[in-house]
Protein backbone atom coordinates (compact mmCIF):
# COMPACT_ATOMS: atom_id res chain seq x y z
CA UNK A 1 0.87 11.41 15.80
CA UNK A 2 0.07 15.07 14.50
CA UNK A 3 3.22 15.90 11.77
CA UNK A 4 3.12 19.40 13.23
CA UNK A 5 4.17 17.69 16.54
CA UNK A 6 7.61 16.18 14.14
CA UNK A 7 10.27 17.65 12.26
CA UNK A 8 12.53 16.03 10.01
CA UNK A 9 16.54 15.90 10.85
CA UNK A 10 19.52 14.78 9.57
CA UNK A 11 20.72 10.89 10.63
CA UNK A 12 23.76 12.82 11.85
CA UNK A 13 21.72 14.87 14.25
CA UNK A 14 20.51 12.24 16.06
CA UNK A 15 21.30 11.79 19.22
CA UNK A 16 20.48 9.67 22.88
CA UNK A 17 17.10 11.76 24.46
CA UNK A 18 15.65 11.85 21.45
CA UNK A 19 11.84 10.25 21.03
CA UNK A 20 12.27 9.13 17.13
CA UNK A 21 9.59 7.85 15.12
CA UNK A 22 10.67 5.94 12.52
CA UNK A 23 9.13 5.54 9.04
CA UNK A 24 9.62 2.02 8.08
CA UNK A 25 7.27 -1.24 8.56
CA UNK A 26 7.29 -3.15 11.25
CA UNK A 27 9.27 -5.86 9.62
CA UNK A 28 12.20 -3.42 9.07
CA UNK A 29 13.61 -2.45 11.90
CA UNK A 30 14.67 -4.51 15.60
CA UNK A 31 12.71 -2.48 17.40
CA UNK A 32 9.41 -3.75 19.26
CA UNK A 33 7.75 0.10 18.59
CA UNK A 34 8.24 2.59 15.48
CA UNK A 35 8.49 5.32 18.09
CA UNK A 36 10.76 5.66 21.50
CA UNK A 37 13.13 7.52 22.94
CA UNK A 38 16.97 6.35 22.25
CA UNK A 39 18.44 5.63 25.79
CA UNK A 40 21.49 3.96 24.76
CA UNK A 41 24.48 4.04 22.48
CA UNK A 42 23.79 0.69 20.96
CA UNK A 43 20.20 1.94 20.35
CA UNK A 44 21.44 5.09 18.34
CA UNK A 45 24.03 3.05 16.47
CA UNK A 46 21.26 0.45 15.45
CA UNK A 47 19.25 3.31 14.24
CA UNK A 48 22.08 4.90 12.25
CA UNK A 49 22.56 1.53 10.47
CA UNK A 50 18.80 1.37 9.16
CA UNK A 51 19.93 3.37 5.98
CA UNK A 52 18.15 5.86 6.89
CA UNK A 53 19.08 9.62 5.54
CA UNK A 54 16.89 11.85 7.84
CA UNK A 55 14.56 10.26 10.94
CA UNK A 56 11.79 12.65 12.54
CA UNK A 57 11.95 13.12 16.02
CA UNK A 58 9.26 14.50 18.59
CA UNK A 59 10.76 17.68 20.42
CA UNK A 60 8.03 17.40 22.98
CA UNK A 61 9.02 14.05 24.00
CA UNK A 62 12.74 14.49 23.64
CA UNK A 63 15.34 15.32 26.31
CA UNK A 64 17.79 16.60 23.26
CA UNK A 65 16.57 19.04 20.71
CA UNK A 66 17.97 19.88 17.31
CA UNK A 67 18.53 23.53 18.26
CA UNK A 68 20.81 22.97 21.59
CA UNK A 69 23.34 21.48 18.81
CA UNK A 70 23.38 24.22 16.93
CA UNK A 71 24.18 26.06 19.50
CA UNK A 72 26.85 23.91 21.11
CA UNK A 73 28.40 23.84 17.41
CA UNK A 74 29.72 27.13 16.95
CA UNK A 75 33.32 27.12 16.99
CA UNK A 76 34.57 28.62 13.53
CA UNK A 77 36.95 27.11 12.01
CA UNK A 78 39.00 29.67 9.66
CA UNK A 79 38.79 28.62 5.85
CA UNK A 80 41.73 27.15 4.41
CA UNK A 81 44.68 28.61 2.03
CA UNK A 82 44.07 27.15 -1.12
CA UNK A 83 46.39 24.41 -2.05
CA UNK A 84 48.05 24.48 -5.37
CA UNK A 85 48.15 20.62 -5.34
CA UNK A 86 44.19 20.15 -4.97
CA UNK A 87 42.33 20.76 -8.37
CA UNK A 88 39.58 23.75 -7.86
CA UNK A 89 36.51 22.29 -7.38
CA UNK A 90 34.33 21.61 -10.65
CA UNK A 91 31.00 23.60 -10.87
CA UNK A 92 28.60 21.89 -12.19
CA UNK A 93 25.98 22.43 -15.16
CA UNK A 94 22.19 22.99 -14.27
CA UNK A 95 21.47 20.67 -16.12
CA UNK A 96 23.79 17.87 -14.31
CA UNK A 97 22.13 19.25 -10.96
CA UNK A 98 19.14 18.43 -12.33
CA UNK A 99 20.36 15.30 -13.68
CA UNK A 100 21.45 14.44 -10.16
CA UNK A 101 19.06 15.69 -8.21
CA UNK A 102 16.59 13.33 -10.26
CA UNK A 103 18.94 10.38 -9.73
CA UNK A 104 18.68 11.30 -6.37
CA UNK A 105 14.91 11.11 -6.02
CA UNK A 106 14.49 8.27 -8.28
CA UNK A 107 16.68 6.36 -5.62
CA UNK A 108 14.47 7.35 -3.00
CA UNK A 109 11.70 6.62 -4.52
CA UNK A 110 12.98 3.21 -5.25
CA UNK A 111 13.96 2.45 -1.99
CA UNK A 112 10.58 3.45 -1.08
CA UNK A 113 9.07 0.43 -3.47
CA UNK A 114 11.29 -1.64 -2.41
CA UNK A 115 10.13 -1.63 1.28
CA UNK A 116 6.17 -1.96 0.36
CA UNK A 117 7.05 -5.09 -1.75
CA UNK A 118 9.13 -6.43 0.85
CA UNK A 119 6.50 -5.83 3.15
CA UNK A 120 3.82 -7.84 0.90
CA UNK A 121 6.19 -10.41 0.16
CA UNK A 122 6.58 -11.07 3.72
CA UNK A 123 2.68 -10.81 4.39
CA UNK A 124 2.29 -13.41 1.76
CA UNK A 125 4.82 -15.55 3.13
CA UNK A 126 3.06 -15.45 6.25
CA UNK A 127 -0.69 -16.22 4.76
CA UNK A 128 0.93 -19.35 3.37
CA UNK A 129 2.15 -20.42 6.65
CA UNK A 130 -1.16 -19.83 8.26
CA UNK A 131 -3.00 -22.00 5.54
CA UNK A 132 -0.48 -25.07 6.34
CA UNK A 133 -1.66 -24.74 10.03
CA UNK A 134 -5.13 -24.18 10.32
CA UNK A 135 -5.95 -27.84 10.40
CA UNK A 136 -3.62 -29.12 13.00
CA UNK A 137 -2.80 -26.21 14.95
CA UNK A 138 -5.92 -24.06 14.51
CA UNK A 139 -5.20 -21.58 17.83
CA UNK A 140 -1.68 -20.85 16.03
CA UNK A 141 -2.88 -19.94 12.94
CA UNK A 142 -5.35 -17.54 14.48
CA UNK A 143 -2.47 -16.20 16.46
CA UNK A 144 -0.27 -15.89 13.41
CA UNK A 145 -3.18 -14.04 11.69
CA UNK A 146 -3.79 -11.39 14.57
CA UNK A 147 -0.11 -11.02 14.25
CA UNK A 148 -0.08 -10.27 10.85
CA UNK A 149 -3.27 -7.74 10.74
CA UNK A 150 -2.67 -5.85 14.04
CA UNK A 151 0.74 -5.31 12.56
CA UNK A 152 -0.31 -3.60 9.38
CA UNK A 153 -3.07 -2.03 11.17
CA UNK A 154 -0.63 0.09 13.95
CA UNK A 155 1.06 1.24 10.89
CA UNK A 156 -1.60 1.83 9.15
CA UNK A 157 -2.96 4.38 12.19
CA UNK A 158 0.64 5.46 12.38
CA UNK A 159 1.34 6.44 9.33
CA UNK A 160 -0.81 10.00 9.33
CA UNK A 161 -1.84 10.43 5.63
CA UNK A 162 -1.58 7.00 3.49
CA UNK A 163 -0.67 6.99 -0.23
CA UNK A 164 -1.52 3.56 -2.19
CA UNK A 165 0.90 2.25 -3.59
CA UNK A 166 0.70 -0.27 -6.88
CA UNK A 167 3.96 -2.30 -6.88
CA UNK A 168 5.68 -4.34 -9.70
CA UNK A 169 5.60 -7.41 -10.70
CA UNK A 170 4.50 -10.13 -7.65
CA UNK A 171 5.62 -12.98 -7.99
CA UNK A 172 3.97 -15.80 -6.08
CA UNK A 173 0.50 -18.00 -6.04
CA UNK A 174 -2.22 -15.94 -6.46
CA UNK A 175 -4.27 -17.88 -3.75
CA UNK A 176 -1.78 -15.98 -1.14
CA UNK A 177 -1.29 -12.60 -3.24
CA UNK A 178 -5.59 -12.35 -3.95
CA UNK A 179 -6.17 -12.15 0.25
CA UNK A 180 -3.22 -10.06 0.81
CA UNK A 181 -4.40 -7.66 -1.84
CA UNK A 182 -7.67 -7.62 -0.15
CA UNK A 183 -6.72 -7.04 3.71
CA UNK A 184 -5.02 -3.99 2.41
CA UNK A 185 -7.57 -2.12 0.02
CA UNK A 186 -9.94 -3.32 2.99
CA UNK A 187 -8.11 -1.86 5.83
CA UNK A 188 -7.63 1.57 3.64
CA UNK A 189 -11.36 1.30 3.11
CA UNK A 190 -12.32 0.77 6.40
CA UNK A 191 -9.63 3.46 7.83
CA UNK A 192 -11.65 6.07 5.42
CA UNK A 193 -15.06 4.81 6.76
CA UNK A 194 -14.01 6.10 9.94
CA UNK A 195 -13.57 2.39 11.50
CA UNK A 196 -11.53 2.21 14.70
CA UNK A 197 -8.62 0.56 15.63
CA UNK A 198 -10.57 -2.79 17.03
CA UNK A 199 -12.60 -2.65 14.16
CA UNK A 200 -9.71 -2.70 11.58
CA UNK A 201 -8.28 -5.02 13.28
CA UNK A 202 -11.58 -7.62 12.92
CA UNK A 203 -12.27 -6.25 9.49
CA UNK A 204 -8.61 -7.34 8.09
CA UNK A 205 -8.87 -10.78 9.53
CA UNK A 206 -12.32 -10.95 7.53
CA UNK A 207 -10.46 -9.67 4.73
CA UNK A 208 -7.36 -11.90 4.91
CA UNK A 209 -9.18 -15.32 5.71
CA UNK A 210 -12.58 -14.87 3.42
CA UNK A 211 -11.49 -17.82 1.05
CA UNK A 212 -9.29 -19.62 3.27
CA UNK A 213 -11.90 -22.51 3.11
CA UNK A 214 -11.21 -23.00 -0.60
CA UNK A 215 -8.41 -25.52 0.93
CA UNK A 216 -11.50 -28.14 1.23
CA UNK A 217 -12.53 -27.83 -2.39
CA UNK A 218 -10.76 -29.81 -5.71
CA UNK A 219 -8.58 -27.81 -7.06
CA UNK A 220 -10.42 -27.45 -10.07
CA UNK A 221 -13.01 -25.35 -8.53
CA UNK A 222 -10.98 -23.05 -6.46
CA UNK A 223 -11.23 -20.02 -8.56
CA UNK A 224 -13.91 -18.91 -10.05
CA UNK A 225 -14.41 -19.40 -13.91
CA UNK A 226 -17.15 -18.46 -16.09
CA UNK A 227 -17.49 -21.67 -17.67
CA UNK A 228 -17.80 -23.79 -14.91
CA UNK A 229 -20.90 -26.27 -15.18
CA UNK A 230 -24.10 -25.70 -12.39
CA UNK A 231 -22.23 -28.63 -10.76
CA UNK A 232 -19.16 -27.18 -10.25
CA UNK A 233 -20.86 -23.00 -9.73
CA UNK A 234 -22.01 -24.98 -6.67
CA UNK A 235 -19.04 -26.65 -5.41
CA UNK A 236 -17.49 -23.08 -5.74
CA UNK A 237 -20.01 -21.63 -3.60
CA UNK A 238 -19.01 -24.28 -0.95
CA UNK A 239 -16.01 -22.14 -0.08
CA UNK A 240 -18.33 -19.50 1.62
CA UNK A 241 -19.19 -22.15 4.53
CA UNK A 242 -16.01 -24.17 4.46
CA UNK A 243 -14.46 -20.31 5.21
CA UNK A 244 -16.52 -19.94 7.90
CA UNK A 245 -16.13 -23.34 9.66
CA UNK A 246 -12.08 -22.79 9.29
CA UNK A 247 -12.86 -19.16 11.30
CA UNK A 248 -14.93 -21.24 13.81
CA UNK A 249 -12.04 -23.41 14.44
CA UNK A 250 -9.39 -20.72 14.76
CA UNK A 251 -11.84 -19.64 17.42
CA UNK A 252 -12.72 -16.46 15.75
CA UNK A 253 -15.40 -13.75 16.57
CA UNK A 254 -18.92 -14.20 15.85
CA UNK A 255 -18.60 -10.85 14.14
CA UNK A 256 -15.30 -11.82 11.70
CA UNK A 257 -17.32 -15.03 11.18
CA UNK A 258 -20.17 -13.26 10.10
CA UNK A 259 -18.13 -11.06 7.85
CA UNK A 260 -16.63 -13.90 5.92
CA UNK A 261 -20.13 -15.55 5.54
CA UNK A 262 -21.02 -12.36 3.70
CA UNK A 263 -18.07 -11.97 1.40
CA UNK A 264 -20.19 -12.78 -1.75
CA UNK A 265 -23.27 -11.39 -0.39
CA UNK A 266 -24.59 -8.58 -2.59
CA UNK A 267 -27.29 -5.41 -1.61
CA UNK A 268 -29.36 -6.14 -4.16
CA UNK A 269 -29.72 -9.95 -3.14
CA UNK A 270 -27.81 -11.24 -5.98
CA UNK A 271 -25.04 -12.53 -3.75
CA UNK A 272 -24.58 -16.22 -2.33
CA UNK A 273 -25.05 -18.06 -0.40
CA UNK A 274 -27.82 -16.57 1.60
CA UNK A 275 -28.89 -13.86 -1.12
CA UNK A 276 -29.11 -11.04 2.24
CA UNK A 277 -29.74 -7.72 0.96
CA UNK A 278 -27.92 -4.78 2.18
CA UNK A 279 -30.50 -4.30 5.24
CA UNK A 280 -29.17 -7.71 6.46
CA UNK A 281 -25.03 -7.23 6.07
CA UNK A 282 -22.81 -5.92 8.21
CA UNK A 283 -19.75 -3.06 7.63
CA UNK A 284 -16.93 -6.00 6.91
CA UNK A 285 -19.26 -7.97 5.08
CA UNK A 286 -20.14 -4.68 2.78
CA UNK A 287 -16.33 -3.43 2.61
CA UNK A 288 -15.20 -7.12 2.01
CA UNK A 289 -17.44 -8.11 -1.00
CA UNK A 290 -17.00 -5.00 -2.80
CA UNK A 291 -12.93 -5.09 -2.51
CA UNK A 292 -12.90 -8.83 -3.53
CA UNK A 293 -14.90 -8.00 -6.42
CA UNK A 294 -12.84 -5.31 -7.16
CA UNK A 295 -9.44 -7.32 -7.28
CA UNK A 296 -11.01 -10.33 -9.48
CA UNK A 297 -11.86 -7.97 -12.15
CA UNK A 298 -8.04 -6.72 -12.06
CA UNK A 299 -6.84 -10.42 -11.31
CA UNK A 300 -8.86 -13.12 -12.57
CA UNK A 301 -7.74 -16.53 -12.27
CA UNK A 302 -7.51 -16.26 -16.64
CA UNK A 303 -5.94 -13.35 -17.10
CA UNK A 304 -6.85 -12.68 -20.45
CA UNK A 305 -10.20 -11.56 -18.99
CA UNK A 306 -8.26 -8.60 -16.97
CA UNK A 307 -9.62 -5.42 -16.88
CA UNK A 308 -7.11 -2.30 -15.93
CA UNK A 309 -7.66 -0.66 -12.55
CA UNK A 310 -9.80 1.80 -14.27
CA UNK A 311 -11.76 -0.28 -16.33
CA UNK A 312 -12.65 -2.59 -13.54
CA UNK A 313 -14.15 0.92 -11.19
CA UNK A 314 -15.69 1.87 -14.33
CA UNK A 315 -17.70 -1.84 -14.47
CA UNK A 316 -18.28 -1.58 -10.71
CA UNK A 317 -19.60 1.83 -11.23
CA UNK A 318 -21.60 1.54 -14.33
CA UNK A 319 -22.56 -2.10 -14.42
CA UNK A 320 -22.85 -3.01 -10.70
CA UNK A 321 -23.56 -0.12 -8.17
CA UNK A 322 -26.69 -1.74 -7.31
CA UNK A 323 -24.63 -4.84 -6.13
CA UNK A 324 -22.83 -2.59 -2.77
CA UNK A 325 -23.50 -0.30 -0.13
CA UNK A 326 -23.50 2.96 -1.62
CA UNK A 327 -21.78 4.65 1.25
CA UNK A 328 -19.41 1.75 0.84
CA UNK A 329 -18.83 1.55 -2.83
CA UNK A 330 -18.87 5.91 -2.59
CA UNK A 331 -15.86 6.47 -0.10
CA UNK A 332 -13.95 3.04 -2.46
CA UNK A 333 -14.29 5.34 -5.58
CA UNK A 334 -12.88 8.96 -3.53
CA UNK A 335 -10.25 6.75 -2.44
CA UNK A 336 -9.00 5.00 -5.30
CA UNK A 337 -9.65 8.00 -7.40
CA UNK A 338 -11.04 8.03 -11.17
CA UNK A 339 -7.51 6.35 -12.31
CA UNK A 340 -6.44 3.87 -9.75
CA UNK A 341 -3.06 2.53 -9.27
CA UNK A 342 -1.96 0.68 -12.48
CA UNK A 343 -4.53 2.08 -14.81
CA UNK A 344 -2.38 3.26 -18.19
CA UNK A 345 -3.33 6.81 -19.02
CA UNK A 346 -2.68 9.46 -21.95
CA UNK A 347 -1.80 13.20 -20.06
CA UNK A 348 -3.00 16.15 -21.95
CA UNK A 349 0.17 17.13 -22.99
CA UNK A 350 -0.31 13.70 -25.08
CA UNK A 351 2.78 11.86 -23.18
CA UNK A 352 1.56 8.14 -21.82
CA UNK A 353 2.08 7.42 -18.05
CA UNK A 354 1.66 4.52 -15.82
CA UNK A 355 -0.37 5.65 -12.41
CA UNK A 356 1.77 4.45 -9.39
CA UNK A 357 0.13 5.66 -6.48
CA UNK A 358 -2.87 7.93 -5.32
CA UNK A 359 -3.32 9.60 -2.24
CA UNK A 360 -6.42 9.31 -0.73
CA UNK A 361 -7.03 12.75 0.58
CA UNK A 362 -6.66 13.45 -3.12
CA UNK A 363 -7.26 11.15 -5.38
CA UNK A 364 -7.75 13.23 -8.45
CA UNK A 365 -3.68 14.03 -8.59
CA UNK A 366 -2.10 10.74 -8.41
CA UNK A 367 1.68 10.33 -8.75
CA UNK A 368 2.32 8.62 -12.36
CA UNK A 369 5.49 7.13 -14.27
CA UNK A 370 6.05 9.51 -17.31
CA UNK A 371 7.18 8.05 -20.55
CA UNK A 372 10.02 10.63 -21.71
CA UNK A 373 12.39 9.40 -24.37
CA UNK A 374 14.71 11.81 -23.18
CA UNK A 375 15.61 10.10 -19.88
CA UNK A 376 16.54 7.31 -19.36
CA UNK A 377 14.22 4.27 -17.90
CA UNK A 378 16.39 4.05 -15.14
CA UNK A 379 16.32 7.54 -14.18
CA UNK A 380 12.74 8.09 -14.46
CA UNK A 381 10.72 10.05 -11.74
CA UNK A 382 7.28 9.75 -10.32
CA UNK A 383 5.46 12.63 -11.14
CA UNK A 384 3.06 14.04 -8.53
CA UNK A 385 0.14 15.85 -10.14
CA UNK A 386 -0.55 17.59 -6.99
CA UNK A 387 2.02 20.13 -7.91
CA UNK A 388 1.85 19.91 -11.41
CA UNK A 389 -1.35 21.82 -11.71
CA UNK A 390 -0.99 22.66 -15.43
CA UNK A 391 -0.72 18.90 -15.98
CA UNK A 392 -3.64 16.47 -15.86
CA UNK A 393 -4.92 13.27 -17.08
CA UNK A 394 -6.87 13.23 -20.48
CA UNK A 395 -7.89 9.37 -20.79
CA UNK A 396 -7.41 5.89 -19.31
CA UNK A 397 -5.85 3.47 -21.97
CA UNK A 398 -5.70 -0.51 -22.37
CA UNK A 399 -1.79 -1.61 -22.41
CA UNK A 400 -1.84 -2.73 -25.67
CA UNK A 401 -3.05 0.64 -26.90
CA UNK A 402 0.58 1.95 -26.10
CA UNK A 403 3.01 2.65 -28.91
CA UNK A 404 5.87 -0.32 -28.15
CA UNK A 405 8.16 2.28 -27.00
CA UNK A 406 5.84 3.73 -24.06
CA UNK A 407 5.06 -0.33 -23.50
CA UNK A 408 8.72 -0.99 -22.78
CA UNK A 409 9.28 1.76 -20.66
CA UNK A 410 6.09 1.70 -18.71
CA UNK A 411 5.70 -1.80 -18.44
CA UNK A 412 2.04 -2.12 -17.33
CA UNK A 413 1.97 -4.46 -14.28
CA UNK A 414 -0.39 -8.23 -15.51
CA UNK A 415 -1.07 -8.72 -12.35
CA UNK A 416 -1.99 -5.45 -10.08
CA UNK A 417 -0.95 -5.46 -6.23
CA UNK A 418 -0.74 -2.84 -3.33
CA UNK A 419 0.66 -1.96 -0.29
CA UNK A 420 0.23 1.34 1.15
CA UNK A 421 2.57 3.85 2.09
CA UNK A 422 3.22 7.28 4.35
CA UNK A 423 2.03 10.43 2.27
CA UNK A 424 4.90 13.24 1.62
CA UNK A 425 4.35 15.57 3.53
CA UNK A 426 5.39 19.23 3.05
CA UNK A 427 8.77 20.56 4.30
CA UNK A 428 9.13 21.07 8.33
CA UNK A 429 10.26 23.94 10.25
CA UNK A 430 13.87 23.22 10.28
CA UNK A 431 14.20 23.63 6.61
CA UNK A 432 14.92 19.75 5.74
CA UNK A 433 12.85 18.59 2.73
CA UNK A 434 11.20 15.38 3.79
C-alpha cells in the first residue's frame, strides 16, 4: 500500500469506518489481516489496547475521516479563572525538553526492538518445532513451514520501505537462530531482486530448511570446522542430500528442492556437492549460498573465528566475488551497505558508534548507537545519518579496538542477528510525526 494513500492519527482518533493498517507483525495483534476496516466496538477497543500511540488509516477505504471530527469538535469551551489553590504550571528548560523528548524516542525506539526480537524469537521457536516433526509428521512440518514464511513474507510486501534491523543479544541454539537469520537476509535479498510474492515465498522455505538434514549427521559434524579430517569434510557434505531428501518428504517443490541442493554450490565450481557453475544454478540457489556464507563468517560455530559484519562483506568482496552471482552478490552489498548492521565504526567527528540498522534504499546512512559520555546508556538515541548530513562514517573497527568505556556502552553484539523492520517515513499531511 502506497504511504501517500495513509496518514498517521492519533489512537484517540480512531474510530468504527475506519480501514486501519496496522504496523505490527503478524504475531502481535488478534487480527487475521494487518489491514481492515473496524466494524465493531469490540474491534476498536481491541485496537486501542495494542499500545499503540498513533495507527494509520486509509481515507479512501474509510467510511469516517479524520477531518469530519474536527469538524464535529468545535464547541469552545471558555478558559478557566485561575485557581489560587493549583500551583502555575512549571515551564520547562530546553534542555529538559530535549531531555524528554529523547527519552521519548529512545522508548519508541525500544519498543520498536523489542517487537523484531519477539518476532525472531517466535520464528525460532517455531523452526525448532518443525525439526521435531519432520520425521513423523512430515506434511505438518511442511505446513508449519509455509506458515511461518508466507507470514513474514505478507509483511515483508506490506511493509513499503524495509529497514534491517540488527538486534541484541539472541539467545538460543544456533542450529535454529543460523536458518532464521538466513530466511530473512534471503527474503530482503530476493524482495530487492525484484522476486515476486510466490517466489519469496519458495525462496524462504529454501532459505529456512537448507540444513535441516544436518539432523541425520553425528553431532560432531554438524557445523562446519576447519579442522575437521577428509573423513569427517565428507560426512559434512552429507547434509546437502540428507536436506534435500527431508524437502522430498515434506512434499516440497522440485524448485525449493533444487534450491537447497545448491546451497553450497559456488559460480566458479568450487561449491559441493555437484561443483555446478553459475550457468547451472538457479535464483534461490544463488541468493541462498551467498547469504549462508555471509552469516558463517559473522557466526561461526567457534566464535573466536568471527569476523564483524563489515569485515565478513569485505572477505566476500575481496576474497570471494568469484564464488557468487555477481548480480546476486551486487544488489547483497547496495543492500547491506558498506557498514552492515553490527559492524563497530569510528564517525569523523572521532566518537565510536555501533551500526543498528540500514535502510536499503540507502544504505550509505545507516542509523547507529552513538557513544556520548554525556547521556546516559539508558537514554541513548539511534542516530539516523540520513539527516545528519554533516556526519559520516570514517572507519569500521574490531570490538576490541574500542576504548573500555565505548565497549560498555556499545556493547558489540557476539553473535549478529536480524529481523527487518518498516522504514520511517516522513511526516503525513495531517501534521502527526510518524
Amino acid at each position: 500500500m502506497e504511504a501517500s494513500q495513509t496518514k498517521l492519527i492519533d489512537i484517540h482518533q480512531l474510530r468504527k469506518g475506519m480501514f486501519v493498517q496496522l504496523e505490527l507483525g503478524w504475531m502481535d495483534h488478534p487480527f487475521p489481516v494487518g489491514s481492515f476496516k473496524i466494524s465493531s466496538d469490540e474491534q476498536l477497543q481491541t485496537v486501542r489496547s495494542l499500545g499503540l500511540s498513533q495507527i494509520r488509516y486509509v481515507p479512501s477505504r474509510s467510511d469516517v475521516q479524520v477531518e469530519d471530527l474536527a469538524v464535529a469538535d468545535t464547541t469552545v469551551v471558555p478558559p478557566a479563572s485561575p485557581d489560587p489553590a493549583v500551583p502555575p504550571t512549571i515551564t520547562l528548560s530546553p534542555l529538559e525538553l530535549a531531555r524528554r523528548k529523547r527519552l521519548a524516542d529512545r522508548a519508541s525506539q525500544e519498543r520498536s526492538l523489542e517487537l523484531c526480537e519477539r518476532r525472531f524469537f517466535e520464528a525460532t521457536r517455531q523452526y525448532r518445532k518443525v525439526g521435531e516433526q519432520v520425521r513423523t509428521s512430515p506434511v505438518q512440518a511442511r505446513e508449519q513451514s509455509e506458515d511461518l514464511v508466507n507470514g513474514c513474507v505478507a509483511e515483508l510486501l506490506d511493509n513499503g520501505e524495509s529497514v534491517i534491523r540488527l538486534l541484541t543479544e539472541v539467545s538460543g541454539d544456533r542450529s535454529a537462530t543460523h536458518p532464521i537469520n538466513v530466511m530473512i537476509i534471503s527474503l530482503l535479498l530476493g524482495r530487492s531482486l525484484g522476486l515476486g510474492e510466490q517466489e519469496l515465498k519458495e525462496l524462504g522455505l529454501v532459505a529456512m530448511l537448507h540444513d535441516l538434514g544436518k539432523q541425520e549427521l553425528p553431532e560432531r559434524v554438524r557445523a562446519f570446522d576447519d579442522q575437521f579430517s577428509t573423513a569427517e569434510y565428507r560426512m559434512y557434505q552429507e547434509h546437502v542430500e540428507q536436506s534435500v531428501q527431508v524437502a522430498q518428504r515434506m512434499g516440497l517443490s522440485a524448485s525449493v528442492q533444487k534450491g537447497i541442493a545448491q546451497h553450497h554450490e559456488m559460480a566458479d565450481g568450487s561449491g559441493f556437492p555437484m561443483r555446478h557453475k553459475v550457468d547451472r544454478l538457479e535464483t534461490y540457489g544463488k541468493i541462498v549460498s551467498l547469504v549462508n556464507r555471509y552469516d558463517n563468517l559473522c557466526n561461526p560455530a567457534r566464535m573466536a573465528i568471527a569476523l564483524t559484519p563489515h569485515e565478513a562483506l569485505s572477505v566476500i568482496f575481496a576474497q570471494m566475488k568469484a564464488r557468487f552471482d555477481p548480480a546476486v552478490l551486487g544488489a547483497f552489498i547496495r543492500m547491506m551497505g558498506v557498514y552492515p548492521p553490527g559492524s563497530v565504526v569510528q564517525l569523523v567527528n572521532d566518537r565510536f558508534a555501533l551500526v543498528v540498522s540500514v535502510n536499503s534504499s540507502r544504505p550509505l546512512r545507516p542509523r547507529i548507537l552513538v557513544h556520548d559520555p554525556q547521556v546516559p546508556r539508558s537514554e541513548a538515541l539511534i542516530l539516523d545519518l540520513e539527516h545528519t548530513p554533516d556526519l559520516g562514517i570514517k572507519r569500521s573497527l574490531k570490538a576490541a579496538q574500542l576504548p573500555k568505556a565505548a565497549l560498555d556502552y556499545l556493547s558489540p553484539r557476539q553473535r549478529i542477528c536480524y529481523f527487518f523492520e518498516r522504514a520511517v517515513e516522513a511526516p503525513v499531511e495531517t501534521g502527526v510525526a510518524p
